[in-house]
Protein backbone atom coordinates (compact mmCIF):
# COMPACT_ATOMS: atom_id res chain seq x y z
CA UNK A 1 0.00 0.00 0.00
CA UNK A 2 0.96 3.65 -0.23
CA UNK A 3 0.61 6.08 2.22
CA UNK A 4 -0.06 9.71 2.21
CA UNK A 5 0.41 11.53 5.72
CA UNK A 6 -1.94 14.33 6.14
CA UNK A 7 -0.27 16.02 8.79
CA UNK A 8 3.37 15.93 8.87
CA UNK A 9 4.11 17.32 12.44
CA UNK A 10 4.69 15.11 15.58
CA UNK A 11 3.06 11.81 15.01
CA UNK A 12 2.44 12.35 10.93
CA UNK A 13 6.05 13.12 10.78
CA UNK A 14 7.21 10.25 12.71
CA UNK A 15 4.82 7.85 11.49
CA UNK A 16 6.07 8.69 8.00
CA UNK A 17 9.93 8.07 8.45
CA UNK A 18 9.81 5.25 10.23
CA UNK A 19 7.17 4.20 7.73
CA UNK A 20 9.86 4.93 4.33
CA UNK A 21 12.57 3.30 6.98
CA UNK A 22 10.71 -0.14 6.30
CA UNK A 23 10.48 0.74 2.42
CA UNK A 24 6.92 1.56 2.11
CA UNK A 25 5.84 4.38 -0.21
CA UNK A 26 5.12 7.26 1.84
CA UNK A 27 3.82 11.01 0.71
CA UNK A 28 3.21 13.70 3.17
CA UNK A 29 1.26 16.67 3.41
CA UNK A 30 2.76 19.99 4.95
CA UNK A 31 2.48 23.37 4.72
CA UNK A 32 4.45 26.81 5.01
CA UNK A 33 8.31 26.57 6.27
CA UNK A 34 7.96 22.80 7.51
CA UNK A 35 7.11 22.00 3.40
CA UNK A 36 10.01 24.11 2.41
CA UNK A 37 12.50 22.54 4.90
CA UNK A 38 11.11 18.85 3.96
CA UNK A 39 11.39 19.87 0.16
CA UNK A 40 15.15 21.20 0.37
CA UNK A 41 16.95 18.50 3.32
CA UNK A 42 14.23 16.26 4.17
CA UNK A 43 12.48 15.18 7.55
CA UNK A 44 14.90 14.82 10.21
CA UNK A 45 13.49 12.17 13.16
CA UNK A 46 15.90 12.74 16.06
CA UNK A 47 15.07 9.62 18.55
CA UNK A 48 17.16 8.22 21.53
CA UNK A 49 18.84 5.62 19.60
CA UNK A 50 20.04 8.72 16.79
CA UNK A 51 18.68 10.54 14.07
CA UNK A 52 17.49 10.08 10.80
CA UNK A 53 16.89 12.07 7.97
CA UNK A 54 14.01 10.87 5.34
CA UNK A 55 13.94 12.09 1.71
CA UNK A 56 9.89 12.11 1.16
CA UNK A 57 7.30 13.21 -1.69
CA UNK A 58 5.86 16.47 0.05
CA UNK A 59 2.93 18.06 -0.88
CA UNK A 60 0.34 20.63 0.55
CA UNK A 61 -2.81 19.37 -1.79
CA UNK A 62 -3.95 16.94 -3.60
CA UNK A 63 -1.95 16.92 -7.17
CA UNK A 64 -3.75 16.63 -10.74
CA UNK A 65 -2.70 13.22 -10.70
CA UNK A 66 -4.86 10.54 -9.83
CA UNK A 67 -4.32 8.35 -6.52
CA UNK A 68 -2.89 5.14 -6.98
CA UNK A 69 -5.93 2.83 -5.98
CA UNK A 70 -3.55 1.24 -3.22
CA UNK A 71 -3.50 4.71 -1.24
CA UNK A 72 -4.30 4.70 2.23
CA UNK A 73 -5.20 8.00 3.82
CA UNK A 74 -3.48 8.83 7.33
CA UNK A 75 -5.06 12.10 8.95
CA UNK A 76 -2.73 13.02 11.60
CA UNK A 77 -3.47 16.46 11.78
CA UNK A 78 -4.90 18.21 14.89
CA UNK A 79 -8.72 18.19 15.33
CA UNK A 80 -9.28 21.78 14.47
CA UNK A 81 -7.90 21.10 11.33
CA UNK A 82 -9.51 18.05 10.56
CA UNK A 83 -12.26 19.61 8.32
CA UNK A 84 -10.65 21.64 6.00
CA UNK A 85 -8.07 18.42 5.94
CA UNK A 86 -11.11 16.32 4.98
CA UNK A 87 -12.37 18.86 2.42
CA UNK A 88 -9.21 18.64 0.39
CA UNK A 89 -8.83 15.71 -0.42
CA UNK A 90 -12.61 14.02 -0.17
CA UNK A 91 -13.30 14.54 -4.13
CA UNK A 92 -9.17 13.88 -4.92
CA UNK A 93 -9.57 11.22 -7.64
CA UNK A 94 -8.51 7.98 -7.65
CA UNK A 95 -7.42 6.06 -10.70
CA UNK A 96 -10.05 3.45 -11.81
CA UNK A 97 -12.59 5.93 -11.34
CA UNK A 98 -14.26 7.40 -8.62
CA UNK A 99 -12.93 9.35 -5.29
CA UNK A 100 -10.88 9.46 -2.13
CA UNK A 101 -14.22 9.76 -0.22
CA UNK A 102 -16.08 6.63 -1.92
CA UNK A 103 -13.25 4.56 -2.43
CA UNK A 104 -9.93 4.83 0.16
CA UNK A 105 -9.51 3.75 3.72
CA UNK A 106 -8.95 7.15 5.93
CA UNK A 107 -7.08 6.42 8.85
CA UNK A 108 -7.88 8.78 11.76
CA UNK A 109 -4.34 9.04 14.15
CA UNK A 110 -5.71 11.56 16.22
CA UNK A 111 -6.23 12.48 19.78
CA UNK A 112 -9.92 13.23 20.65
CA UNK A 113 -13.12 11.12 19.30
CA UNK A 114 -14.67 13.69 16.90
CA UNK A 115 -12.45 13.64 14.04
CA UNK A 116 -14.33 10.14 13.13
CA UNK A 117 -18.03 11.91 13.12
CA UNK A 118 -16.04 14.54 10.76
CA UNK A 119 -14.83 11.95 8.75
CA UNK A 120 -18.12 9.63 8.46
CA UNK A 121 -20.22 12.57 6.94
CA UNK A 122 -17.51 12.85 3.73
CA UNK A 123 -15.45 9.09 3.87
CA UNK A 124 -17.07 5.60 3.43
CA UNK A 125 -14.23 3.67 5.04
CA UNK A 126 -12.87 5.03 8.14
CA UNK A 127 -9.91 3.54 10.58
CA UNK A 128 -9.40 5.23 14.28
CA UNK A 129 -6.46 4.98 15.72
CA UNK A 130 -5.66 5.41 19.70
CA UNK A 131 -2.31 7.14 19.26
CA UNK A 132 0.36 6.55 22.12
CA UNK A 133 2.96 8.40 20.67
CA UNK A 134 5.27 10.50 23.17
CA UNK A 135 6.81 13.26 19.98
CA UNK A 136 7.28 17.09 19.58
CA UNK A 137 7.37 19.00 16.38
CA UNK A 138 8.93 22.47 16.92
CA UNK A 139 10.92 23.26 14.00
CA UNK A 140 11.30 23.15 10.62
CA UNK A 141 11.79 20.21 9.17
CA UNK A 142 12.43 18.46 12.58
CA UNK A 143 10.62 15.77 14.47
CA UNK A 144 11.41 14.78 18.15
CA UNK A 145 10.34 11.12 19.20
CA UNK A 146 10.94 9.88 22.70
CA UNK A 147 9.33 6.25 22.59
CA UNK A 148 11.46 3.70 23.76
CA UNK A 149 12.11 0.82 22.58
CA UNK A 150 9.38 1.33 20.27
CA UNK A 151 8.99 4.85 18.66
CA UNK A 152 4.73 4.72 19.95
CA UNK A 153 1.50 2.42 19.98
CA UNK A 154 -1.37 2.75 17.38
CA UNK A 155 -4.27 0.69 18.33
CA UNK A 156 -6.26 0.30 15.39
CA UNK A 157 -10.09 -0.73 13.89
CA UNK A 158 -12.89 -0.04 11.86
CA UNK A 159 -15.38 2.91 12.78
CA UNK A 160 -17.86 2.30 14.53
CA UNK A 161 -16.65 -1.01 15.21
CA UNK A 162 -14.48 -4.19 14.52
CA UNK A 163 -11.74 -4.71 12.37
CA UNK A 164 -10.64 -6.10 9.00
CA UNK A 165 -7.97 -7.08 6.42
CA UNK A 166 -7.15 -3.25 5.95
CA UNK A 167 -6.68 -2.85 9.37
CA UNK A 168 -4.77 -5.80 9.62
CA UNK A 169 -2.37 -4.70 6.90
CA UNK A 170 -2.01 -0.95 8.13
CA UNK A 171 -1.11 -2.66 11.28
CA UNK A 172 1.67 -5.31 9.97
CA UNK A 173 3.10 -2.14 8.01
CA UNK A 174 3.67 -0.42 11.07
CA UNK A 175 4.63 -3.08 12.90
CA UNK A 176 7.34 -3.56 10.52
CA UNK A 177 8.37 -0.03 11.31
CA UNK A 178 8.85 -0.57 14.56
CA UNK A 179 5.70 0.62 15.99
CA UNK A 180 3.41 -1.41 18.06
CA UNK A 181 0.15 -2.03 16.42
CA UNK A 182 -2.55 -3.68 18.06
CA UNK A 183 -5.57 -4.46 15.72
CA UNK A 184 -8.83 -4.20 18.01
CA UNK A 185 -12.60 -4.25 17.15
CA UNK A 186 -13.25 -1.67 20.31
CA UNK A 187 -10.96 1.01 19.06
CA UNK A 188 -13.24 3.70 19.74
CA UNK A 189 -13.08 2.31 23.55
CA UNK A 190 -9.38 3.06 23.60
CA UNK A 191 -9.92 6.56 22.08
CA UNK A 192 -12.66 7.43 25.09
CA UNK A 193 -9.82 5.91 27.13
CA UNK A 194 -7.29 7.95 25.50
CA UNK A 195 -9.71 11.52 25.69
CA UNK A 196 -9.77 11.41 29.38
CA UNK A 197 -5.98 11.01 29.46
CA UNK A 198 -5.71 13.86 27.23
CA UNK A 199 -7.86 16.34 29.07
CA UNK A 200 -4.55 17.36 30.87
CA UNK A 201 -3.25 18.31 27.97
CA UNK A 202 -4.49 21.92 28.14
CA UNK A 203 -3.53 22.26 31.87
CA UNK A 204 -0.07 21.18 30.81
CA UNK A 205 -0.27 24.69 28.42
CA UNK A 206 -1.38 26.45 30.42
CA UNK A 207 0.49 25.74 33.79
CA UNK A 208 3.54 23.50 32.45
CA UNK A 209 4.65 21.07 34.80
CA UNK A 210 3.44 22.11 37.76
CA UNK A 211 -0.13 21.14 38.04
CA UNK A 212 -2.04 20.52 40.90
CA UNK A 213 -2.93 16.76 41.54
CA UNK A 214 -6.24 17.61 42.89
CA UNK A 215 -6.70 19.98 40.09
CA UNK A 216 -5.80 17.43 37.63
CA UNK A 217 -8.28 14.69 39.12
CA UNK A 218 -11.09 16.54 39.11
CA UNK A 219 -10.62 17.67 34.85
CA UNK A 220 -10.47 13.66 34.43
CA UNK A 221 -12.99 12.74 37.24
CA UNK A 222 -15.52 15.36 35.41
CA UNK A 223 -14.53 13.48 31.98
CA UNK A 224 -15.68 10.30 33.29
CA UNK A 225 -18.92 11.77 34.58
CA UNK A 226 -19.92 12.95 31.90
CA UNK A 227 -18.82 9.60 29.88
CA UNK A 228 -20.81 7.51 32.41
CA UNK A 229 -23.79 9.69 31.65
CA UNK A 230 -23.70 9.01 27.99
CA UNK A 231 -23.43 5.62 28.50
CA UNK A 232 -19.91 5.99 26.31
CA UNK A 233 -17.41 2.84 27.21
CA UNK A 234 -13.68 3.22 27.85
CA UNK A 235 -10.40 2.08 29.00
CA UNK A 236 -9.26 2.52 32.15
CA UNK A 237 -5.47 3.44 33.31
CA UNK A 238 -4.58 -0.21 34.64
CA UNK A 239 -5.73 -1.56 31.68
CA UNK A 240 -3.95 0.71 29.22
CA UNK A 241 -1.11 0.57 31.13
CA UNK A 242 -0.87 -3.28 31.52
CA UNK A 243 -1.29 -2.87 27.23
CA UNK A 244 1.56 -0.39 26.85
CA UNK A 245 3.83 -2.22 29.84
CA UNK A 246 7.75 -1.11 28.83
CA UNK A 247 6.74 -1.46 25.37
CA UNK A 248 6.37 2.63 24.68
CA UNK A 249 8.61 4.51 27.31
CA UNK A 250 9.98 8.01 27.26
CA UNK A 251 13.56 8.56 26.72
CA UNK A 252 15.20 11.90 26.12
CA UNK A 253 17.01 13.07 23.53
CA UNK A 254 20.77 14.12 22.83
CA UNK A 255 19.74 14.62 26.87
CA UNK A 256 16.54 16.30 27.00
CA UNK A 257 13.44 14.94 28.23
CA UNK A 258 9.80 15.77 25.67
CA UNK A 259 9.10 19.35 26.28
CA UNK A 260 5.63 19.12 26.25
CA UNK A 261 1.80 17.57 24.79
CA UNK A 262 0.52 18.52 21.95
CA UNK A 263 -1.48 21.48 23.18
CA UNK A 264 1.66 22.44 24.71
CA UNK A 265 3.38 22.87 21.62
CA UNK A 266 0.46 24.67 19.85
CA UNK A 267 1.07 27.49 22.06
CA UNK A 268 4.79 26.89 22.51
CA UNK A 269 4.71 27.45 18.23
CA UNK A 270 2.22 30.19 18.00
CA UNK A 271 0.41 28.28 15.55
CA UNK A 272 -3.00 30.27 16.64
CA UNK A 273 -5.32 27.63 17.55
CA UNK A 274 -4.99 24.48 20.06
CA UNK A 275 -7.18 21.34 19.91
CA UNK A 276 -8.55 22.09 23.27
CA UNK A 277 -12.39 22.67 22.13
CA UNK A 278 -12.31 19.31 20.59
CA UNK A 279 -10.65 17.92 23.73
CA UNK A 280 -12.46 19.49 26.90
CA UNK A 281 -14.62 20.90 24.58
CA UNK A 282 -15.86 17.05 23.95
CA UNK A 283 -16.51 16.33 27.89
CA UNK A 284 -18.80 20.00 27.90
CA UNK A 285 -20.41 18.82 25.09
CA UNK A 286 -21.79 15.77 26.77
CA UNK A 287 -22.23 16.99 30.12
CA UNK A 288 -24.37 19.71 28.35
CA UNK A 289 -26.40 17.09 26.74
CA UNK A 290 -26.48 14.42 29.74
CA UNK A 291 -27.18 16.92 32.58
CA UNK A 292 -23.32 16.95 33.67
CA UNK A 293 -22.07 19.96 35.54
CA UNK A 294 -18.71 20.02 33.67
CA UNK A 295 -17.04 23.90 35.32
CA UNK A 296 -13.41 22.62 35.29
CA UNK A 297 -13.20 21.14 31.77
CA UNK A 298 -14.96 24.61 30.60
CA UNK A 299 -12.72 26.57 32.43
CA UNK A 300 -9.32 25.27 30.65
CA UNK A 301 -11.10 25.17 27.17
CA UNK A 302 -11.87 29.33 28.05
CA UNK A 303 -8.28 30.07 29.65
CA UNK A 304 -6.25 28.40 26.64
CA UNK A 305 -8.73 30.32 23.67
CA UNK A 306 -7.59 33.04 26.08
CA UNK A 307 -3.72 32.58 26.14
CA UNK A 308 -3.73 31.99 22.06
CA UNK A 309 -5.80 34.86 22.10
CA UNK A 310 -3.24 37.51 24.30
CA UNK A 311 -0.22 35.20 23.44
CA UNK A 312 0.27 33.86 26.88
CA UNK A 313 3.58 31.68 26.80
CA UNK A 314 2.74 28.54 27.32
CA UNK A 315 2.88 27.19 30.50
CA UNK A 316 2.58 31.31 32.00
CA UNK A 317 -1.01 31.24 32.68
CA UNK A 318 -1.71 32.34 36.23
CA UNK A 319 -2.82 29.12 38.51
CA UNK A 320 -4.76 31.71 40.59
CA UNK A 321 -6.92 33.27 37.53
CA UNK A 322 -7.78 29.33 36.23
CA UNK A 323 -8.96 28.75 39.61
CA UNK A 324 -11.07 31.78 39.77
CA UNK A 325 -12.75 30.66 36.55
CA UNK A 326 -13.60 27.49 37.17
CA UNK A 327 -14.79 28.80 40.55
């Protein structure tokens, strides 16, 4: 199969490499100065074990040319790009006849559960993927992966359920990269597993390390409400972490440690807009519709529009004001 990466930050970019490392046919999709630093020296993965620089197809559209009928999707960008991501390439043709929206598999390696509804409305054949991937993409050009031994873990399925052959061959592709790739007919019940792990992502923006552990509890104990309400499965944190075991640790590199999530480095960048609305913004959402008092979860979606908005550093926002708003 080939593979175009929509998305070619942290986990597109890394999932790409390592993906070319093991000789598959890999495109990716960039924009602005990342797409000019890819086009002139290629994507450099720095990982604990070294670094590696890729030579890749790069692209910021779909081309005039056809798709190759053997094209997999993989949407790795973040959630608040997802929809003009979709609306690109939806009507890109394929060769044979017809589109990317009737006829390839789009594979959703995202954090948060919406980007699947998004993709549903415009693709016939969607694959989520629960992405455990500890990587930073600050520069140009550059990708930073700390998983050790293995570079992250990508459960995979069908949407809304269960799993088949092109889930099982997306998975034995990035198994042979070096990934671990778990092929489960629950997926979706990892990703509700995953959301509640990732609603500390925007407290990690806005307060950096140093977040309260009762503050913390009560973003994810509010998540679960509201979960429990809906009647919405997931993992818990035993379970995932009896999956991941010392499979997909965190190793620094050339000596230092990950800098930060993925909200974390929205703001760190400047890029102008965070996935926190599709994050939180998913547990208010629910608690709104299930009767779910949800203040906490609210408060950090409000407080990180608000540092993008008045270019709060990241990890500067005042403990005292987020506490006063969710208060």
């Amino acid at each position: 199969m080939r593979y175009v990466i929509i998305g070619a930050g942290a986990v597109g970019g890394t999932i790409g490499v390592r993906l070319a490392q093991a000789d598959r046919h890999v495109t990716v999709v960039a924009r602005g100065a990342h797409l000019d630093a890819i086009r002139a020296r290629g994507l450099t993965l720095r990982q604990p074990d070294g670094e590696v620089t890729a030579r890749l197809a790069a692209v910021d559209r779909p081309t005039d040319q056809p798709l190759p009928a053997d094209t997999v999707l993989i949407l790795t960008v973040k959630s608040q790009d997802t929809a003009g991501a979709l609306g690109a390439w939806v009507d890109a043709p394929v060769a044979g006849g017809g589109t990317a929206g009737e006829r390839l598999p789009l594979v959703t390696a995202q954090n948060g559960v919406a980007n699947e509804r998004a993709a549903l409305r415009l693709f016939a054949d969607v694959h989520p993927v629960c992405v455990w991937l500890p990587a930073t993409h600050l520069d140009p050009g550059v990708v930073v992966a700390n998983g050790y031994p293995h570079p992250g873990m990508l459960h995979i399925g069908r949407c809304p359920e269960g799993a088949d052959d092109t889930d099982r061959a997306i998975a034995a592709d990035l198994s042979a990269a070096g990934f671990v790739a778990p092929v489960r007919e629950d997926v979706l019940r990892w990703k509700y597993g995953k959301l509640l792990s990732n609603l500390g992502n925007g407290l990690q923006a806005l307060l950096g390390r140093d977040i309260p552990a009762a503050l913390a509890e009560r973003v994810r104990a509010e998540g679960a409400a509201a979960l429990a309400a809906a009647g919405i499965a997931h993992t818990s944190p035993p379970e995932e972490k009896a999956e991941r075991g010392d499979l997909v640790q965190q190793r620094p590199v050339d000596g230092e440690a990950r800098s930060g999530g993925s909200t974390w480095q929205s703001l760190a960048r400047g890029t102008g807009s965070t996935e926190v609305d599709h994050l939180n913004g998913e547990i208010a959402l629910l608690g709104r519709l299930h009767g779910v008092p949800t203040p906490a979860n609210v408060a950090v979606q409000r407080a990180v529009r608000r540092a993008v908005r008045e270019r709060i550093a990241a990890g500067a926002f005042p403990l005292a004001e987020l506490e006063k708003m969710i208060s």
